[in-house]
Structure formats: C-alpha cells, structure tokens
Protein backbone atom coordinates (compact mmCIF):
# COMPACT_ATOMS: atom_id res chain seq x y z
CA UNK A 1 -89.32 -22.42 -7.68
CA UNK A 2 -90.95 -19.83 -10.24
CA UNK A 3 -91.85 -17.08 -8.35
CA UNK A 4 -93.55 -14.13 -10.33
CA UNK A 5 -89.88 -12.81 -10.88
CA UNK A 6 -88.03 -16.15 -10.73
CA UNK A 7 -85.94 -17.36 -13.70
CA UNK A 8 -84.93 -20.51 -11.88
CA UNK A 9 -86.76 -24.24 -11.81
CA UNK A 10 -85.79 -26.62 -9.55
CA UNK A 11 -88.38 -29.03 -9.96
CA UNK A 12 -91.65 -30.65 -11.97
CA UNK A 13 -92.93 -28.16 -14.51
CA UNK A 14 -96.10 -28.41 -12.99
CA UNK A 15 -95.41 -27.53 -9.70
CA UNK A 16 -92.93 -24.43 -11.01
CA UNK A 17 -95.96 -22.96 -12.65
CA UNK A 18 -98.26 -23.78 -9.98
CA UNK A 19 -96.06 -21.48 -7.75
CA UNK A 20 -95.75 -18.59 -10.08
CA UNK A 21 -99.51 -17.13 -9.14
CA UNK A 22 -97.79 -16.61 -5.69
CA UNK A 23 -97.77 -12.77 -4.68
CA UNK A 24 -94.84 -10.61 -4.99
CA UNK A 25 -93.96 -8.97 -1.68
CA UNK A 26 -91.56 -6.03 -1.10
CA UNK A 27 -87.88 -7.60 -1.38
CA UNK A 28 -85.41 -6.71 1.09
CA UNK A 29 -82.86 -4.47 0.60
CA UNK A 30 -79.81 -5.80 -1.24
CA UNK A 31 -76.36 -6.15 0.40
CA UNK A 32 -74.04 -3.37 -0.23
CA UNK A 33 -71.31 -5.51 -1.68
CA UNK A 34 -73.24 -8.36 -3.41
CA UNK A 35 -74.01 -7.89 -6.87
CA UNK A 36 -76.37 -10.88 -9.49
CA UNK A 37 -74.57 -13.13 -8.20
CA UNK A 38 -70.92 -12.47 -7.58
CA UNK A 39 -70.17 -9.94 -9.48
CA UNK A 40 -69.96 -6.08 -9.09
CA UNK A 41 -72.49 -2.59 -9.64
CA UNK A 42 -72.37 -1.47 -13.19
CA UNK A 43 -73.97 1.88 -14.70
CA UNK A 44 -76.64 2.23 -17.25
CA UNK A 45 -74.44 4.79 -19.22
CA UNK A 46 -72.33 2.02 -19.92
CA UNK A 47 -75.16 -0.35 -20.67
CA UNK A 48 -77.60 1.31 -22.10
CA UNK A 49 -79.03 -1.83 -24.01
CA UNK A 50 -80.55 -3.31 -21.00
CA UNK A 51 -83.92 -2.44 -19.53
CA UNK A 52 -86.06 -3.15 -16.63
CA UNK A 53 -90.09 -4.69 -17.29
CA UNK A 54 -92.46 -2.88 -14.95
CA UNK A 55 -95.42 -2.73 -13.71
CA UNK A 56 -96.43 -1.11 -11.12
CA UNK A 57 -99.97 -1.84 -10.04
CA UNK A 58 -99.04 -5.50 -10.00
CA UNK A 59 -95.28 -5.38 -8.06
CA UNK A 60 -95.83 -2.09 -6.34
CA UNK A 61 -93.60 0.71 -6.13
CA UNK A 62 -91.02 -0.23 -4.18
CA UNK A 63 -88.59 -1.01 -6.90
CA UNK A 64 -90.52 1.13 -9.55
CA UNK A 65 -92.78 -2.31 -10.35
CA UNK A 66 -89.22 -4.09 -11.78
CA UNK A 67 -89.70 -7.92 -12.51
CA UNK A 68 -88.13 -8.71 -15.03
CA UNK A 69 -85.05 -7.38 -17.65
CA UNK A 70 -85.00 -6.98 -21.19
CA UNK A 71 -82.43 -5.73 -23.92
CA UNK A 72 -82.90 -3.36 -26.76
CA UNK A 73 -82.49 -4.67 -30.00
CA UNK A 74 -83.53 -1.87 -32.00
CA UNK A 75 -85.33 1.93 -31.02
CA UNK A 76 -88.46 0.42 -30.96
CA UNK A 77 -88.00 -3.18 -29.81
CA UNK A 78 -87.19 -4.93 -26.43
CA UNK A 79 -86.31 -8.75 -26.16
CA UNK A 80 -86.94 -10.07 -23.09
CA UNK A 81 -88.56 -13.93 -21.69
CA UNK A 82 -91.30 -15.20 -22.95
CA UNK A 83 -92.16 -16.94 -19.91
CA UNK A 84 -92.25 -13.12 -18.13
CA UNK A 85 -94.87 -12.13 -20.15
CA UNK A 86 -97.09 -15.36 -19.49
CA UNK A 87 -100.42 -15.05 -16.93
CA UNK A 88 -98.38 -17.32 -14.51
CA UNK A 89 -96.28 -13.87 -13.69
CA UNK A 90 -98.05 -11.04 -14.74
CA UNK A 91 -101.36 -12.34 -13.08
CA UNK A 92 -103.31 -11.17 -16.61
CA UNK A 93 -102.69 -10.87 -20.06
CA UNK A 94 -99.75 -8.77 -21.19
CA UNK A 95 -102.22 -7.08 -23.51
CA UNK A 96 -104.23 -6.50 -20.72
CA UNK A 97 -101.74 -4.71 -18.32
CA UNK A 98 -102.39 -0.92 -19.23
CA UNK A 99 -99.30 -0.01 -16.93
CA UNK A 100 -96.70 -2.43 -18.47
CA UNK A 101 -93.51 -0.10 -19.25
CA UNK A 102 -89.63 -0.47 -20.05
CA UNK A 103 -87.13 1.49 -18.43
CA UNK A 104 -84.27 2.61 -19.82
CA UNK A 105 -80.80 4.49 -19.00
CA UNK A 106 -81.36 3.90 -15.06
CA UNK A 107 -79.32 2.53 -13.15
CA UNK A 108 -81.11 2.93 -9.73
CA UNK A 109 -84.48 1.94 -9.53
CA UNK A 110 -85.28 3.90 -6.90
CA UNK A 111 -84.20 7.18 -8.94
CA UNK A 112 -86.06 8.94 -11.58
CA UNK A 113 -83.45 8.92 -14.05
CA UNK A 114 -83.92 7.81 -17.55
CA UNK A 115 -86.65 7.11 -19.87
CA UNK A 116 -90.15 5.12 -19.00
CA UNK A 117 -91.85 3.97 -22.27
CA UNK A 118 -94.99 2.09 -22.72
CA UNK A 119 -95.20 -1.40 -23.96
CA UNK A 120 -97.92 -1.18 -27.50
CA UNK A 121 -97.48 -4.45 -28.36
CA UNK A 122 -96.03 -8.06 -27.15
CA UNK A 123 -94.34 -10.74 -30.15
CA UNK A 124 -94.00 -14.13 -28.06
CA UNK A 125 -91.80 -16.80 -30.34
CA UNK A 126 -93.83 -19.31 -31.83
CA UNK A 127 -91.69 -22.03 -31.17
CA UNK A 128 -91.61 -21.49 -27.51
CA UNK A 129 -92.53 -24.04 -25.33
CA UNK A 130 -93.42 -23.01 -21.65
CA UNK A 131 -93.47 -26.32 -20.59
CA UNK A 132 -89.63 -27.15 -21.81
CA UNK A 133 -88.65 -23.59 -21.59
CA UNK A 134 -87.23 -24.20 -25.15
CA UNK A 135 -87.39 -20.49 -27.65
CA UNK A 136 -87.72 -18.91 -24.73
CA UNK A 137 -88.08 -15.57 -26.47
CA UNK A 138 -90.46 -12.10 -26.06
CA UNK A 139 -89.79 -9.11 -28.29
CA UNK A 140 -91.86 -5.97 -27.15
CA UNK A 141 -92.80 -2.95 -29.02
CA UNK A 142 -92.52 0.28 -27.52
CA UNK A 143 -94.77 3.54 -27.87
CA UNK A 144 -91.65 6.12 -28.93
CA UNK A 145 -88.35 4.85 -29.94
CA UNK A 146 -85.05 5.14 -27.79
CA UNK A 147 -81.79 6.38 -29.33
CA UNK A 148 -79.86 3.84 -31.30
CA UNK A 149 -77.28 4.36 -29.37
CA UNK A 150 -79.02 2.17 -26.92
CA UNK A 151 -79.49 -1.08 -29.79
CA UNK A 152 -76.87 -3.75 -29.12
CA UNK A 153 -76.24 -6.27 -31.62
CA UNK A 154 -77.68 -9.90 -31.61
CA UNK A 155 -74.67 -12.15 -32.66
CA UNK A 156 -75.70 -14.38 -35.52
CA UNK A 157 -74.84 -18.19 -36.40
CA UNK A 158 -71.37 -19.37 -35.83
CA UNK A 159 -70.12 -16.06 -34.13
CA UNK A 160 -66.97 -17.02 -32.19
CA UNK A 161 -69.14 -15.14 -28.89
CA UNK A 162 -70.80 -18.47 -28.50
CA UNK A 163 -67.61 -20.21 -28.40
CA UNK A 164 -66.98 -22.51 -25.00
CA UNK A 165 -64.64 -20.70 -22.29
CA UNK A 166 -65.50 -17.30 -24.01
CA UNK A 167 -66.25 -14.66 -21.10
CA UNK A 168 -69.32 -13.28 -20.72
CA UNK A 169 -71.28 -10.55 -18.95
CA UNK A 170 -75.17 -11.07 -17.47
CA UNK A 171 -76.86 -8.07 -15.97
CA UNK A 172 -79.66 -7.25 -14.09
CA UNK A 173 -81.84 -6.20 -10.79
CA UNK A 174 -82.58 -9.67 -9.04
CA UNK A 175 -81.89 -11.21 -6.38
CA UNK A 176 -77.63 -10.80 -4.81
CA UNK A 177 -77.49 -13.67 -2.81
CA UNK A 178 -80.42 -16.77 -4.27
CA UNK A 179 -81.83 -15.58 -0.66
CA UNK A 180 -83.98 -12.62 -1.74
CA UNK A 181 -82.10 -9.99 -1.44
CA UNK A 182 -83.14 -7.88 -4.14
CA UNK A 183 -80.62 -5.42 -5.99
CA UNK A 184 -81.95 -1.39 -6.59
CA UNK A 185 -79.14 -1.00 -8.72
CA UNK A 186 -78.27 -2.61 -11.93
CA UNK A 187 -75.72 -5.33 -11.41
CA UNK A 188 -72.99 -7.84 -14.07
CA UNK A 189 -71.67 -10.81 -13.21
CA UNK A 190 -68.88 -12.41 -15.36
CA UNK A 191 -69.37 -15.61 -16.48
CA UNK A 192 -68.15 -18.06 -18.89
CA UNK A 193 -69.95 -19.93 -21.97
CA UNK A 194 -69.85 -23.53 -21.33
CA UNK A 195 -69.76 -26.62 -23.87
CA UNK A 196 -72.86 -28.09 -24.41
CA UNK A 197 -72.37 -31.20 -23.15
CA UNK A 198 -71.30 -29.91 -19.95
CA UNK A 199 -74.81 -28.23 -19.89
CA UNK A 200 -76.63 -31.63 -20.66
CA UNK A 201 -74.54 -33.27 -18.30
CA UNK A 202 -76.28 -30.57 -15.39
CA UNK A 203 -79.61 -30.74 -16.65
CA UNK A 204 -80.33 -34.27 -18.73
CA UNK A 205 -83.77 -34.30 -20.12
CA UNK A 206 -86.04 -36.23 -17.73
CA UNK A 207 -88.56 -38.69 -18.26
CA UNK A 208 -91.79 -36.10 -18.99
CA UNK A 209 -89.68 -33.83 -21.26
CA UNK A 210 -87.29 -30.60 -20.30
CA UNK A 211 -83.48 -30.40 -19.58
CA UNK A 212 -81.24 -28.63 -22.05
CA UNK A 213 -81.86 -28.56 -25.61
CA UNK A 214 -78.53 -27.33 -26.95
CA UNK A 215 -80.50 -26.00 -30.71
CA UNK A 216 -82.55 -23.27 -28.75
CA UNK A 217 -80.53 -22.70 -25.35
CA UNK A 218 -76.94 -21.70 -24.19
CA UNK A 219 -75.48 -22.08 -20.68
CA UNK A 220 -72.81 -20.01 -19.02
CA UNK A 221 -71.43 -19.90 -15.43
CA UNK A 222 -68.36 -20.62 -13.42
CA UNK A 223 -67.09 -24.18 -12.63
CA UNK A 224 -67.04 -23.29 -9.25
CA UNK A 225 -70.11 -22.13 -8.91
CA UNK A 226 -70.79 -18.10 -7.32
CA UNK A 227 -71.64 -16.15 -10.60
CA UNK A 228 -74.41 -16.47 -11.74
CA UNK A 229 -78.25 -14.73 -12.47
CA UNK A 230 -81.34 -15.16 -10.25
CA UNK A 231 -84.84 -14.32 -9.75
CA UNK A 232 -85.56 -11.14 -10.89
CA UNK A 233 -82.62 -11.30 -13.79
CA UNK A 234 -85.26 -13.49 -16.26
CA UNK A 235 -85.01 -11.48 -19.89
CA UNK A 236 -82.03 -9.67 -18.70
CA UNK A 237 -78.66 -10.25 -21.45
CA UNK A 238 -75.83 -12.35 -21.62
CA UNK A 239 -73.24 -9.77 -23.68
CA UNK A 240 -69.73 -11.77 -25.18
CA UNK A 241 -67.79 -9.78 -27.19
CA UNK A 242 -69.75 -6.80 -27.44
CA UNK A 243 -72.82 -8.79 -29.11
CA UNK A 244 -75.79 -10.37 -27.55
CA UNK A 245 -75.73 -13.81 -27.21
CA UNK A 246 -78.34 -14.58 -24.68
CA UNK A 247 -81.60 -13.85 -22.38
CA UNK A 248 -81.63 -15.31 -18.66
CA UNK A 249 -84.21 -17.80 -19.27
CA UNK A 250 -83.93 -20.83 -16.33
CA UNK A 251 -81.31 -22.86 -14.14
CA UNK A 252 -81.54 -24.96 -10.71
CA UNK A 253 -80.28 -22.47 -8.15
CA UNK A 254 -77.97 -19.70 -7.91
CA UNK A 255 -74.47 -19.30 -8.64
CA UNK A 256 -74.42 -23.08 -7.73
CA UNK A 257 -71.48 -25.54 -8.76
CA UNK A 258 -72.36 -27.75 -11.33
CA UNK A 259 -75.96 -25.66 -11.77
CA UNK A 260 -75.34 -23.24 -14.69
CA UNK A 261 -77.36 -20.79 -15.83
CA UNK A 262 -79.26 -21.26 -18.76
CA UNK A 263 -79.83 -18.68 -21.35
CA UNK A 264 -82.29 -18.88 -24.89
CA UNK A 265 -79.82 -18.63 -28.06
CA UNK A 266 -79.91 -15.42 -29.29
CA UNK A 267 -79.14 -16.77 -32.85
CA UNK A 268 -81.88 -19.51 -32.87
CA UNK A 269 -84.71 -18.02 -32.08
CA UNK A 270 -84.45 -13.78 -33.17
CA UNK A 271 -85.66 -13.11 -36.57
CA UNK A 272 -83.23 -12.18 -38.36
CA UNK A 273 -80.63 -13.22 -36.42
C-alpha cells in the first residue's frame, strides 16, 4: 500500500493511489539494532549526497517533517521520486507547499545539525508514468547551493555499476522492520543488482499495464530476502561503485524473498546522464 511515505505497491494501481491521501501519523520509534532493512546506521559525513524531503506543516515535527529521500546531483539540484512530489503524498501541489525543504549533512533527524534549504523549483521527468511507475524521476532546485563536495556522480550508459551481482548500498530514514518502525537516523542496507529477468520474473507486467520495465527501472536485493528499502526510503539512492545508479522508486514488500526492490535507472531517465 502507498502510504504518503510508502515506496512499496502491492496491489491495483488504483487502489495504491487511492490510499496515498491517507494521513501520516507520528511513527514509532525505530529499533535500536534494525536499520532500512537489514542493514546497519551510517553517518551523513560519510554520505553527504543524500538528503531528507520535508515538510513540516504536512508530516509534523516529529521527525523534522521527513517523507521522503533525495540525492544531490549537483550544488543546486536534488533527485528524488517523482511519485513523492505528486498531490497523492504531499496533499497539494509541490509548488504550492511554501515549507517544502531538503536537508542535508544530518544524520539524526531529531538533531539540528546540518543545512535546511528551500525547494524554488520542482523538474518532474516527462516520461514518467505514475500509473506504471516507469521514469520515475524528480530533480529539485534549491534556494542556495550546497558544497560540491556533497554532488555524487550519476553513472552513465554501460557503467559496469549496473552490472548483475554488483553490490550495492541504499540509504535512508524509513521504515526498519516493513512494520512501521520508523528510523531517526540515516540508515544503508547492502544489496545486490539483480539480472533483469530475475526482476520480470518477480513482477511480470499484468493484464492493465505495470510490472518491470527493464529500459527505465533497475532492481536490487538479496536472494534471500532481509535487505531491502521501505516506506519512507522513496527518492533515497542506490550507490555501486561510488556512482549513483538508482532512486528507491517501488517493490511488493520489504526485504521479502523473491520481492526485490525496484529502483528508476539513473542512466535512462537523468539528463545528461
């Protein structure tokens, strides 16, 4: 289900965006030693590329307004999900939520560390397709630049980071456990890039459209199932080999075997990429 910070569907399109008006309440408190999903606490210092999306006045305070991640492709620009900047989520407009703001070098969201910088303008890609979940794809623009020291690289076509069995890190804020237990400090999990046709295999297209399209998506996980994103990690990266490679953009559970994660392809849908 596509909650307001969900990155998972599980079911008819319809009905996933149906849910997504649903109000946000105040997550619990995540376990001490569970992390994404199976993996371990990491610290913004040695991250500094990814971001949280908040706003405040529509997911409260608790967890300075987090809801979704993002990654910093340049001083002045954030990718993130398209489908977390859609009304289904935010409740509005993007445009029209005067409080939307990144954060940046925090790894606590409870602290005060870091940077907070307003969001001036919202690129969604045009070939995304909310109803597929295909170009899945957000870049933001932000009111003062961070340091470039902070820009990770996209990897382009035919980078050997995309290669099947290559390892791969996913971070993010959401939920530790697929039960709601929601992180307050940044988290990675290690996963591994999978073929594509294991990725088909785990989400054929059905009869009214959907499943993996291998051109615009990646997907990454463990055979075993227990590493994985979640709700809450939607726009967050997917980092192999130093470069980005994907966003968190959709998958049927968490850290479930045979229920990879599925990430938008850096290299098909970035300009410039």
């Amino acid at each position: 289900m596509r909650r307001p910070i969900s990155r998972k569907r599980t079911g008819a399109v319809a009905a996933i965006v149906a849910s997504a008006v649903l109000p946000l309440t105040a997550p619990a408190p995540a376990a001490s030693d569970s992390v994404v999903v199976g993996g371990q606490p990491v610290q913004a210092s040695d991250s500094p590329w990814v971001v949280a999306l908040s706003s405040r006045d529509r997911f409260g305070g608790a967890r300075a307004g987090q809801f979704c991640g993002g990654v910093v492709i340049a001083p002045t620009k954030v990718a993130t999900a398209a489908h977390c900047l859609g009304p289904a989520v935010l409740g509005a407009e993007a445009k029209d939520l005067s409080d939307l703001r990144v954060i940046a070098g925090r790894t606590e969201l409870r602290e005060s560390g870091g940077r907070e910088v307003p969001v001036t303008g919202a690129w969604i890609s045009p070939s995304y397709d909310p109803d597929t979940q295909s170009g899945d794809l957000a870049v933001l623009t932000l009111a003062s630049p961070l340091p470039r020291a902070y820009v990770i690289k996209a990897a382009g076509r035919g980078h050997q980071a995309y290669r099947p069995g290559t390892s791969a890190d996913v971070y993010g804020w959401g939920d530790t456990t697929g039960g709601g237990s929601y992180a307050y400090g940044l988290r990675s999990a290690r996963v591994r890039v999978l073929p594509d046709e294991v990725c088909a295999r785990a989400y054929p297209a059905a009869a009214a459209g959907g499943g993996y399209v291998a051109a615009t998506m990646l997907c990454a996980g463990d055979p075993q199932g227990g590493r994985d994103a979640c709700q809450g990690d939607s726009g967050g990266p997917l980092v192999a080999r130093g470069r980005l490679i994907g966003l968190v953009s959709w998958g049927s559970g968490c850290g479930e075997a045979g229920s990879p994660g599925v990430y938008t392809r850096i290299s098909a849908v970035l300009p410039g990429v």
